[in-house]
Every structure is written in C-alpha cells, then in structure tokens.
Protein backbone atom coordinates (compact mmCIF):
# COMPACT_ATOMS: atom_id res chain seq x y z
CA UNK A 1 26.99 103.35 124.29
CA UNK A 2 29.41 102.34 126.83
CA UNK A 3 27.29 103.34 129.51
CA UNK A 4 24.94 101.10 128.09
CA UNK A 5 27.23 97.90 129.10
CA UNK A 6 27.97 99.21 132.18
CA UNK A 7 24.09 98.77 133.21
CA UNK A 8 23.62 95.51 131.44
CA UNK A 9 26.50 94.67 133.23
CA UNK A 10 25.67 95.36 136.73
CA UNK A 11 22.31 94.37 135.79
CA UNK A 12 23.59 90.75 135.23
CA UNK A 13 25.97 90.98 138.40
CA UNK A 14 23.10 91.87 140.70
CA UNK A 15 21.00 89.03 138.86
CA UNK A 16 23.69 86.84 138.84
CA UNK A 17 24.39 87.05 142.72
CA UNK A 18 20.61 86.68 143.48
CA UNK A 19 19.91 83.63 141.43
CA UNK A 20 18.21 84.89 138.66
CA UNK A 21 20.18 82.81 136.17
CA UNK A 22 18.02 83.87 132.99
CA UNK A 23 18.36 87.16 133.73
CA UNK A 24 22.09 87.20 134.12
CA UNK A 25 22.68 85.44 130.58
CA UNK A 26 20.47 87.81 129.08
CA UNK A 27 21.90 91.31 130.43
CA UNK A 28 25.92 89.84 130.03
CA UNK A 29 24.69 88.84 126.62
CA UNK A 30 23.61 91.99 125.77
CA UNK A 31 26.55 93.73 127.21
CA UNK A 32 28.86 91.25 125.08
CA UNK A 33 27.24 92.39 122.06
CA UNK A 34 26.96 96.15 122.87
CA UNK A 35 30.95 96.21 123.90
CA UNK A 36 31.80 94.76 120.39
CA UNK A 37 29.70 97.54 118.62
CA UNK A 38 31.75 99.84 120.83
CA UNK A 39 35.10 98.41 120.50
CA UNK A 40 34.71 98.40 116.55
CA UNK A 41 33.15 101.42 116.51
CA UNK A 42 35.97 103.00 118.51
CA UNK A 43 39.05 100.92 116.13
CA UNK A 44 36.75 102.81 113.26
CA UNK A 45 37.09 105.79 115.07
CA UNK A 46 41.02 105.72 115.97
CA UNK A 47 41.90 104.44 112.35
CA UNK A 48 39.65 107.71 110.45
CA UNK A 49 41.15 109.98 113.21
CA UNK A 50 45.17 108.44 112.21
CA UNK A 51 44.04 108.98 108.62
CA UNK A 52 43.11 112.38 108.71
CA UNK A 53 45.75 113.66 110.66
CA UNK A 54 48.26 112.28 108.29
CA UNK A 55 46.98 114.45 105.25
C-alpha cells in the first residue's frame, strides 16, 4: 500500500510541475488518503504486535 502513495505521489509532482493542476489535486489527494489507511493500519499493526508479545 505504501507503494501505492509513492506513485500517486510522483504522479502529482510530475503533474504538478507541468501545470496540470487537476491532476495534481487528484493524485496528492489520493495519496493523503491512502497514507492514512497505512499509517492506521500500521499503529493497528504495532499495538496487536506489543500485545502479543506481552502474553
């Protein structure tokens, strides 16, 4: 999934740098929204991970 907001990322760099204003709002949208999935998916992650290991 990361990945993923690497290449909206880039994707709304390049757009961003070539004037394709849409575009760019769109992709760095999207890679907003995908990062947050990630970063709660990973907290989710971390806290099962310090849960288990504690047992």
């Amino acid at each position: 999934m990361l990945s993923w907001v690497l290449v909206f990322l880039v994707v709304a760099i390049i757009a961003g740098l070539l004037g394709f204003t849409g575009i760019a709002v769109q992709a760095a949208g999207i890679a907003k929204i995908l990062f947050f999935i990630f970063l709660v998916l990973f907290v989710f992650s971390l806290v099962v991970h310090l849960v288990r290991r504690n047992k």
